[in-house]
C-alpha atoms as a PDB file:
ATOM      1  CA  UNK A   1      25.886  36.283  74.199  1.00  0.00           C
ATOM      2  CA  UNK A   2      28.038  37.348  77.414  1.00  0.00           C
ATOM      3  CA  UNK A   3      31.958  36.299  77.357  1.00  0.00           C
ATOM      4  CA  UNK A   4      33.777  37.443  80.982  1.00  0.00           C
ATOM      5  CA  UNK A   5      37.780  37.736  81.044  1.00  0.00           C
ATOM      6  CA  UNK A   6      40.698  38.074  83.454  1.00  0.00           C
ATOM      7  CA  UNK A   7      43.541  37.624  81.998  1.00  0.00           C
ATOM      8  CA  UNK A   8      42.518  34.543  79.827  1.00  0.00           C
ATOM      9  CA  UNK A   9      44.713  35.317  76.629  1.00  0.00           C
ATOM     10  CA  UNK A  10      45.683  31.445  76.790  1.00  0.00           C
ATOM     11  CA  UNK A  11      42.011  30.663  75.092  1.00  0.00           C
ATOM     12  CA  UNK A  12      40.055  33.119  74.795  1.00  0.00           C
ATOM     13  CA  UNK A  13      40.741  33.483  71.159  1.00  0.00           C
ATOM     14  CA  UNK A  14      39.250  29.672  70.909  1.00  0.00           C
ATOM     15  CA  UNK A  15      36.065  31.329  72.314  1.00  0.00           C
ATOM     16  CA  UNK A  16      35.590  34.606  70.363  1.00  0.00           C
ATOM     17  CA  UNK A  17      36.217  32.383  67.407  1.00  0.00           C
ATOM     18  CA  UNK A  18      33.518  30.387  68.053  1.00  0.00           C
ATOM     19  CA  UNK A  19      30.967  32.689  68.175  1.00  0.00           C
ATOM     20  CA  UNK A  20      31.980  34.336  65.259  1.00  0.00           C
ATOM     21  CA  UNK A  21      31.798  31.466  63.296  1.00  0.00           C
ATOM     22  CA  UNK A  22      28.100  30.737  64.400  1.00  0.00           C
ATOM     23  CA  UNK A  23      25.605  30.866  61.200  1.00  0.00           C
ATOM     24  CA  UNK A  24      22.853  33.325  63.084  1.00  0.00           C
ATOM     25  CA  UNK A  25      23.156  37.140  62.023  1.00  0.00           C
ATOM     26  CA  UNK A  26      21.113  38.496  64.543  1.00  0.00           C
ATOM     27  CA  UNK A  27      24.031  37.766  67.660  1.00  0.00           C
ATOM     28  CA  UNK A  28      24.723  40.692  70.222  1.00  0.00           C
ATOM     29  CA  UNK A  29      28.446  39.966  71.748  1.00  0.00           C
ATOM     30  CA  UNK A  30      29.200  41.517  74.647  1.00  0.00           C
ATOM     31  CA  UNK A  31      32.503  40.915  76.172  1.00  0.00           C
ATOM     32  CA  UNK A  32      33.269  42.125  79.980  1.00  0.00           C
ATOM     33  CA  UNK A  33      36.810  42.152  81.075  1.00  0.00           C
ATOM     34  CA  UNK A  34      38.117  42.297  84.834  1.00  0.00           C
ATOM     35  CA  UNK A  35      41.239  44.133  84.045  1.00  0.00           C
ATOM     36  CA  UNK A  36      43.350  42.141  82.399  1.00  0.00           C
ATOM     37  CA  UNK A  37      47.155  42.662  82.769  1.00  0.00           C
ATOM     38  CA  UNK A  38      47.865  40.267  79.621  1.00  0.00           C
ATOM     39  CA  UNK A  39      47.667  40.379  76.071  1.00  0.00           C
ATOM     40  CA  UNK A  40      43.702  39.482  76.785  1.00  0.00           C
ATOM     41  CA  UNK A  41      42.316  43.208  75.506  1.00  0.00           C
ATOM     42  CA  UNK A  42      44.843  42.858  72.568  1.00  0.00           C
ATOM     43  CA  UNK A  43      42.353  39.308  71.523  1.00  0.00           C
ATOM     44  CA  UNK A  44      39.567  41.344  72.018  1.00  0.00           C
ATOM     45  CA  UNK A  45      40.232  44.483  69.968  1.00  0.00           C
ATOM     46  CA  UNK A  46      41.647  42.894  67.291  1.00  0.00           C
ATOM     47  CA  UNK A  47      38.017  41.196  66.798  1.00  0.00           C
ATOM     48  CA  UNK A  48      36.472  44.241  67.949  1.00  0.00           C
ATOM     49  CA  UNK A  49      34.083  44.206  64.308  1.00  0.00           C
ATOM     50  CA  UNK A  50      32.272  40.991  65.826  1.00  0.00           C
ATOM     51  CA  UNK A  51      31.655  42.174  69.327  1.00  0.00           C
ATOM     52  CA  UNK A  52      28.538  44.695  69.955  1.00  0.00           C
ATOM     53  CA  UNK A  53      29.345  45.749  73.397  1.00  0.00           C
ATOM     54  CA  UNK A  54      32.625  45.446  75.439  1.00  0.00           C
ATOM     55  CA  UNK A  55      34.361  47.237  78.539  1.00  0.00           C
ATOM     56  CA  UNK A  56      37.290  46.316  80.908  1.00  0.00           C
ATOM     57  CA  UNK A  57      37.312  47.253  84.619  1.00  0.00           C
ATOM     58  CA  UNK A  58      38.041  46.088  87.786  1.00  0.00           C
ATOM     59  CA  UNK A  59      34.973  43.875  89.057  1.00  0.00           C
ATOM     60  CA  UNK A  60      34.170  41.376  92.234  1.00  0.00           C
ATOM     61  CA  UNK A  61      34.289  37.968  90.271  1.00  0.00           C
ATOM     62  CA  UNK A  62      33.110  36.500  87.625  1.00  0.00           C
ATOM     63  CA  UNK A  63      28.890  36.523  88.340  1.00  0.00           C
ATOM     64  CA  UNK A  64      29.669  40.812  89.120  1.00  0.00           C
ATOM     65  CA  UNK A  65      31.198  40.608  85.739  1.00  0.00           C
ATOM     66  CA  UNK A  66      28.306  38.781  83.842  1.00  0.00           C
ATOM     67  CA  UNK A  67      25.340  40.814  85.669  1.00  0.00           C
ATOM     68  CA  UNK A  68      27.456  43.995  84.372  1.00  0.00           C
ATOM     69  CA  UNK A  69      27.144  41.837  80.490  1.00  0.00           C
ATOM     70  CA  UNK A  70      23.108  41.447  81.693  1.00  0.00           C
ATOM     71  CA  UNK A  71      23.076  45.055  82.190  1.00  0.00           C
ATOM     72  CA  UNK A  72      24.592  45.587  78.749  1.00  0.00           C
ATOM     73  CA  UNK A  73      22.125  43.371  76.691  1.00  0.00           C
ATOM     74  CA  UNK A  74      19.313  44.268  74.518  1.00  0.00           C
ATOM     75  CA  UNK A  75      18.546  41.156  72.653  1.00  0.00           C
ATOM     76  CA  UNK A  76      15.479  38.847  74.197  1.00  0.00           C
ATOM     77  CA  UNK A  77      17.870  35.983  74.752  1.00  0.00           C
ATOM     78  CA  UNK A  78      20.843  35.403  77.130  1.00  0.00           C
ATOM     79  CA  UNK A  79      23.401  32.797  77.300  1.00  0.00           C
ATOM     80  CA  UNK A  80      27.115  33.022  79.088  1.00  0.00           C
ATOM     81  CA  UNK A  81      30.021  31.546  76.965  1.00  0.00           C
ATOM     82  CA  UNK A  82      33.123  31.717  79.375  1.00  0.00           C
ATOM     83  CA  UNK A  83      36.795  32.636  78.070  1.00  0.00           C
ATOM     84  CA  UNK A  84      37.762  28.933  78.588  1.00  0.00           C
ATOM     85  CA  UNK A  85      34.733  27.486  76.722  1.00  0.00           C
ATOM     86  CA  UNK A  86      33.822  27.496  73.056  1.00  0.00           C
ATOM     87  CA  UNK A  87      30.723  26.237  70.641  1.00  0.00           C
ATOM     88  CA  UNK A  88      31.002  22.535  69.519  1.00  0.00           C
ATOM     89  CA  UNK A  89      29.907  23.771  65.890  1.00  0.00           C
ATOM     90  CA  UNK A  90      28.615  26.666  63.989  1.00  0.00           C
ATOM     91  CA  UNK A  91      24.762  26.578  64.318  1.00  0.00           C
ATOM     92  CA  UNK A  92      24.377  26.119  68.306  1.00  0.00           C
ATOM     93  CA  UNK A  93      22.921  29.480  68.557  1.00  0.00           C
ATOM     94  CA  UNK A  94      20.573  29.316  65.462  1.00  0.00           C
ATOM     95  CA  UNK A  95      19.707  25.444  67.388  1.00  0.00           C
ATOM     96  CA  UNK A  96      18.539  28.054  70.491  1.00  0.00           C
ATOM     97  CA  UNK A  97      17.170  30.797  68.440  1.00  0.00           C
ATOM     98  CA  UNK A  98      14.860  28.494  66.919  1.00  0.00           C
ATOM     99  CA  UNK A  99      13.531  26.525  70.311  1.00  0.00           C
ATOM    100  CA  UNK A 100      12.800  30.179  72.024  1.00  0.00           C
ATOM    101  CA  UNK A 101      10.585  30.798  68.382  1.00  0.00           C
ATOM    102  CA  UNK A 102       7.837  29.049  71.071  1.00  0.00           C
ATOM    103  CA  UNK A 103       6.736  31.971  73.517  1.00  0.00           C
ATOM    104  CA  UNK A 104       6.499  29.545  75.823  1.00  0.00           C
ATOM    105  CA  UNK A 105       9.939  28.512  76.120  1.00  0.00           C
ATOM    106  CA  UNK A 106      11.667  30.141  79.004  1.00  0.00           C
ATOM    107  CA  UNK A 107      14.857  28.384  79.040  1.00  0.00           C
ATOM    108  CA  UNK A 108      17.053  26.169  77.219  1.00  0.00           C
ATOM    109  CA  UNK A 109      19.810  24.105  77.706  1.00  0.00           C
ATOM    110  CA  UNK A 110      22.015  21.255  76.660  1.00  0.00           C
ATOM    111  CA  UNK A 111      25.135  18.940  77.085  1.00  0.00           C
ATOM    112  CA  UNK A 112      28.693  19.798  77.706  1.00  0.00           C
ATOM    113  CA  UNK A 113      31.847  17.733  77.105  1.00  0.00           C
ATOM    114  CA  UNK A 114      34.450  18.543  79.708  1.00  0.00           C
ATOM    115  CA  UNK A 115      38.183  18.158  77.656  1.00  0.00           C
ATOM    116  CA  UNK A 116      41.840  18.222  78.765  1.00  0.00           C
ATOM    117  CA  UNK A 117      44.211  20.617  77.471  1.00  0.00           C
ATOM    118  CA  UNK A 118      45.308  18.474  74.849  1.00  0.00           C
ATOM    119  CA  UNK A 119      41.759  18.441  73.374  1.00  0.00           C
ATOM    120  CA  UNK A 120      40.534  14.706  75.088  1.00  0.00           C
ATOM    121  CA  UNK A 121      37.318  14.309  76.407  1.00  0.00           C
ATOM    122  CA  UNK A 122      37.490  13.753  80.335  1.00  0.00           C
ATOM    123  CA  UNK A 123      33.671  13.800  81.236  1.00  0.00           C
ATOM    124  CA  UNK A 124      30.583  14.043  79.332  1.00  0.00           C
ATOM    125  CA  UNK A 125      27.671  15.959  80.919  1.00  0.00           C
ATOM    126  CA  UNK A 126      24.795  14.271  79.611  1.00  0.00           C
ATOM    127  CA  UNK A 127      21.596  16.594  81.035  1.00  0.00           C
ATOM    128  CA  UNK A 128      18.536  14.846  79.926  1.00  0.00           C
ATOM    129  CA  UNK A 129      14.991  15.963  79.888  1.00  0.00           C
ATOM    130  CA  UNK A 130      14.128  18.155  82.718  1.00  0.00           C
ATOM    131  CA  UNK A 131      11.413  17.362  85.214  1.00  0.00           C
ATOM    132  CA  UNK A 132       9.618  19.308  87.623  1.00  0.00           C
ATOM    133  CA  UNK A 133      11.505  18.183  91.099  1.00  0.00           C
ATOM    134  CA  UNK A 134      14.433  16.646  89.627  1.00  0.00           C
ATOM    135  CA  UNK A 135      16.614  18.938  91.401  1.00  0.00           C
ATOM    136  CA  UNK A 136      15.918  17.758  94.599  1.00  0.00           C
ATOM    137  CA  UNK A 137      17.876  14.542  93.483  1.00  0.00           C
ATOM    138  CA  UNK A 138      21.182  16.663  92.937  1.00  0.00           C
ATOM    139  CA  UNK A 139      20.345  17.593  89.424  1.00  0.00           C
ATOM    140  CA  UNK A 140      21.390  20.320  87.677  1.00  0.00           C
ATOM    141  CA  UNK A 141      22.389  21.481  84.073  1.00  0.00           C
ATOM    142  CA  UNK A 142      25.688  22.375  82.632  1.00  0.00           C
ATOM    143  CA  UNK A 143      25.720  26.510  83.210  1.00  0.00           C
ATOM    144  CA  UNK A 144      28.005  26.924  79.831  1.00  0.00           C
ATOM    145  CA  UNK A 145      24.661  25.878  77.803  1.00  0.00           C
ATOM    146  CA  UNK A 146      22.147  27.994  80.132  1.00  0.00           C
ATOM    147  CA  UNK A 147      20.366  30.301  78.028  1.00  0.00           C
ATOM    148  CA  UNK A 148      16.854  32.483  79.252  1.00  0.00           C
ATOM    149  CA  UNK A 149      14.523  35.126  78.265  1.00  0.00           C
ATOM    150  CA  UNK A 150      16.306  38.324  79.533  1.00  0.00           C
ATOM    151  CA  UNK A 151      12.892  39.589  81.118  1.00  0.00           C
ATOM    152  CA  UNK A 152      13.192  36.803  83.694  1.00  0.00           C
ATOM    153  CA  UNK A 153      16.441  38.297  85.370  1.00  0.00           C
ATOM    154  CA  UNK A 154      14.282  41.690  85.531  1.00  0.00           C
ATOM    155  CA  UNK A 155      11.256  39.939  87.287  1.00  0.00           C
ATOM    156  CA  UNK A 156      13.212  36.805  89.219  1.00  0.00           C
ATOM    157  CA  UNK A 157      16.744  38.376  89.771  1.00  0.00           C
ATOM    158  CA  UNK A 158      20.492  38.911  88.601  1.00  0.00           C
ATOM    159  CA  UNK A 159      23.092  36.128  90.324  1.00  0.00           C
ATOM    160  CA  UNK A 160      23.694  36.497  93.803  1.00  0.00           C
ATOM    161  CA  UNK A 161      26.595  37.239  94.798  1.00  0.00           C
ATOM    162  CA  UNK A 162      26.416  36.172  98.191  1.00  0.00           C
ATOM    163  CA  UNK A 163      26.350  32.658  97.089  1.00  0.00           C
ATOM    164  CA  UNK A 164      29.961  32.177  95.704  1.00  0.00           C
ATOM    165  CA  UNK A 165      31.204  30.001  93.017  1.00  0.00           C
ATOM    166  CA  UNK A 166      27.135  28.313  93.538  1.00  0.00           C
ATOM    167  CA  UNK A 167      25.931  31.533  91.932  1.00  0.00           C
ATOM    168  CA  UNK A 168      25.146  30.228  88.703  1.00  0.00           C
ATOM    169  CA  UNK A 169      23.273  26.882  91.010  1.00  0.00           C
ATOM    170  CA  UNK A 170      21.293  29.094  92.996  1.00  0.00           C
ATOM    171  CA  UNK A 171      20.086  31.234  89.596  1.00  0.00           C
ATOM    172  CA  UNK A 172      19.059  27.979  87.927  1.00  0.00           C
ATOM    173  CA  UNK A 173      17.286  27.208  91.002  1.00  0.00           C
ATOM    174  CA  UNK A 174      15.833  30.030  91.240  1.00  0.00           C
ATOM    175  CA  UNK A 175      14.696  30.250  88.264  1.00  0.00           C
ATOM    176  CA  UNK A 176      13.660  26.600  87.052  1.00  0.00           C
ATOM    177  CA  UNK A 177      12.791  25.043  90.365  1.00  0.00           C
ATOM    178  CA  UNK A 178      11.283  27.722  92.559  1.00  0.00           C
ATOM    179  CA  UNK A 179       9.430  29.923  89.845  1.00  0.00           C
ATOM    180  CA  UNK A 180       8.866  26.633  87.484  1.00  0.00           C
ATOM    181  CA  UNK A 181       9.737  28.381  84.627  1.00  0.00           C
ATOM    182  CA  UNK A 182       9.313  26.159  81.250  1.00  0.00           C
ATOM    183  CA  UNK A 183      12.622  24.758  80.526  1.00  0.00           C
ATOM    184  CA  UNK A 184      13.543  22.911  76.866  1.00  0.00           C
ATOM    185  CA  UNK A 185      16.303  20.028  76.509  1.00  0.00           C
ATOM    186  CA  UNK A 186      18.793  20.875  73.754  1.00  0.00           C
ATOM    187  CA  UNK A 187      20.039  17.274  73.066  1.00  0.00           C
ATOM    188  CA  UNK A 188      23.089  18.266  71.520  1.00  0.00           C
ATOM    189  CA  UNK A 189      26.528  18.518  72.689  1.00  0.00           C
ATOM    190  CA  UNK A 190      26.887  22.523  72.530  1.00  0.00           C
ATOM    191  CA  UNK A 191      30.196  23.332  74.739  1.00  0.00           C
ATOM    192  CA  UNK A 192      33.147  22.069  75.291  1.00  0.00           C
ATOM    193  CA  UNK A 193      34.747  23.040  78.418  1.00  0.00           C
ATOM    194  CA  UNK A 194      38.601  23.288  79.889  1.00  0.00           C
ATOM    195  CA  UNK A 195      38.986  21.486  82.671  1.00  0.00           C
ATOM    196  CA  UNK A 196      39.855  23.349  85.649  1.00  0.00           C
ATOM    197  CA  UNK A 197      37.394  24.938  87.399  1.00  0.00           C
ATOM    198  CA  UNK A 198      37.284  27.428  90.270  1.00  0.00           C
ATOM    199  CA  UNK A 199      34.883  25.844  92.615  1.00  0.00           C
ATOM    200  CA  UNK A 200      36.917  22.394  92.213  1.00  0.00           C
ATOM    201  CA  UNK A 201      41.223  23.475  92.365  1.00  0.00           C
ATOM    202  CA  UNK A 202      41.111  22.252  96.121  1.00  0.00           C
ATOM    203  CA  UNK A 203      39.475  20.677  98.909  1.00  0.00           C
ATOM    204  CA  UNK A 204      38.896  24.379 100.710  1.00  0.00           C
ATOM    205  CA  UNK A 205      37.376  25.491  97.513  1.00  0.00           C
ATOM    206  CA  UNK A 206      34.992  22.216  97.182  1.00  0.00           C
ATOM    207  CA  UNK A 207      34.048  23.033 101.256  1.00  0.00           C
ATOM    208  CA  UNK A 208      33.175  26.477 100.440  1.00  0.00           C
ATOM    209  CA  UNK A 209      31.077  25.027  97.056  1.00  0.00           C
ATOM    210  CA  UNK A 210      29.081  22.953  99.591  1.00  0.00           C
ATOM    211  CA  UNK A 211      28.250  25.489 101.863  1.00  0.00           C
ATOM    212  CA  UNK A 212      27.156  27.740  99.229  1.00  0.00           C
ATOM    213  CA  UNK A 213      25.179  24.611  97.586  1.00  0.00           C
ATOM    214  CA  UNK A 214      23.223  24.278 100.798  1.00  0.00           C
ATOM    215  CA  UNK A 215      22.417  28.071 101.095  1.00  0.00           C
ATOM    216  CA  UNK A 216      21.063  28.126  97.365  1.00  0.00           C
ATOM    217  CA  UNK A 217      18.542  25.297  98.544  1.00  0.00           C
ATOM    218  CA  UNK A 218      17.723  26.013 101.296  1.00  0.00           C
ATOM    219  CA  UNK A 219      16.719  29.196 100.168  1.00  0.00           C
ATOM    220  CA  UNK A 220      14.922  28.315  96.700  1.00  0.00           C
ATOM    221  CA  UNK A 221      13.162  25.167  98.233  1.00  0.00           C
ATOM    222  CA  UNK A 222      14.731  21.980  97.801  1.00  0.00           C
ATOM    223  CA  UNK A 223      13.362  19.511  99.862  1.00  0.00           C
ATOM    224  CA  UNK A 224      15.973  17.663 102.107  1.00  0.00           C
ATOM    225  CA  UNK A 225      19.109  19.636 101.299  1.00  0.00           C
ATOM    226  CA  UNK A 226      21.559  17.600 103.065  1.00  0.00           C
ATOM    227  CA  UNK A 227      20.391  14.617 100.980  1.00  0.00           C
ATOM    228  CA  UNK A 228      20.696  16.436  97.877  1.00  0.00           C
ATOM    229  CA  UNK A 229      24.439  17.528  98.576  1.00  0.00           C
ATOM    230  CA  UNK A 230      24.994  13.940  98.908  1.00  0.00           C
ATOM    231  CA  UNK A 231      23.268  13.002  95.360  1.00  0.00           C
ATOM    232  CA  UNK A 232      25.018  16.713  93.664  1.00  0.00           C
ATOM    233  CA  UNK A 233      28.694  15.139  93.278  1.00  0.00           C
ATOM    234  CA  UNK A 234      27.467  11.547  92.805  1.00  0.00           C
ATOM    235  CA  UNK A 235      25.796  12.661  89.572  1.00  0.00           C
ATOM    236  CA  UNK A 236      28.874  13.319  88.258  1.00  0.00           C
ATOM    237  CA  UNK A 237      30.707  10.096  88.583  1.00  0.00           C
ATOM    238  CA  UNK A 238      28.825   8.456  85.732  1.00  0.00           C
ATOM    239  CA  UNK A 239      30.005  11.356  83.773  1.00  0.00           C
ATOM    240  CA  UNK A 240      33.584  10.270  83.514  1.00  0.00           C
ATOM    241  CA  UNK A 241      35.082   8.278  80.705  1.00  0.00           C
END
């Protein structure tokens, strides 16, 4: 489990929480820090006991930051937990652990619930079963619940950096659509999310998120591109409550 921080002392003691309060034993916590001017490395030392792995230096965003936390692991299984995010309850990871018991499971992931500062639920990303192709309709699953066999960023690739704040898209593109890797539906409600992200805090940003969409299909296949932009954001309407 990978946790990346800049300055995130507002939650990230949510977040550490919640992974220490998971009921599997075997959990490697790494925690990579940009820096932080706050009181964020105070959080993490004082749980320093329940974290394997952690260092703090400058970085170039947050997908330099995780590769670094790839870099770090050892375990067979990877999954990102951001500062802002935290578990749902306390056996998500064993829930994981015990899908990736098949060798033939290559990734797993779930459903998010996207809440408000004052804890409400604003959108609920329901991910269903995938299906070979479905991401040429705009699908895609919730990153926060992403979890893969470390061996496949050795043989397919870290994230690109090239491809902005669609980073974490173009890995699960990479990985699920264009190498058809075997992919398992969690249907459980394993994050919950602050809303508020970086790809979405203005129109600018949500241009750039576009352009970077586009490059991660064209690049890993996706047939009609410009069609699937289209379907991308419309997916998410239904999500709102």
């Amino acid at each position: 489990m990978i946790t990346v921080t800049r300055n995130a002392q507002k939650n990230l003691g949510y977040c550490i929480n919640s992974v220490i309060e998971q009921n599997y034993n075997n959990l490697e916590y790494i925690i990579v820090d940009g820096a932080s001017t706050d009181d964020t490395l105070q959080i993490i030392r004082q749980n320093s006991t329940h974290i394997t792995s952690f260092i703090s230096e400058p970085d170039h965003g947050i997908y330099d930051a995780i590769n670094k936390g790839i870099s770090l692991a050892t375990g067979d299984i990877v999954g990102i937990l951001n500062s802002d995010d935290f578990f749902t309850c306390n056996d998500i990871i064993s829930n994981v652990a015990a899908v990736f018991a098949d060798p033939g499971i290559d990734v797993v992931y779930g459903d998010l619930d996207y809440i408000a500062p004052n804890g409400r639920i604003v959108r609920k990303w329901r991910s269903g079963a995938y299906i070979q192709g479905i991401f040429n309709k705009g699908w895609m699953p919730p990153h926060p619940t992403f979890y893969c066999r470390r061996e496949l960023f050795e043989r397919l690739g870290y994230y690109d950096l090239q491809y902005g704040t669609a980073a974490d898209y173009e890995l699960m593109l990479r990985f699920m659509h264009a190498n058809k890797t075997n992919a398992y539906y969690l249907n459980k409600v394993m994050v919950k999310m602050m809303t508020g992200g970086v790809s979405n805090k203005n129109y600018l940003n949500r241009i750039k998120a576009w352009v970077f969409d586009f490059k991660a299909m064209r690049k890993n296949g996706v047939t009609f591109p410009l069609m699937c932009i289209i379907f991308k954001p419309l997916r998410k309407i239904f999500q709102y409550i």
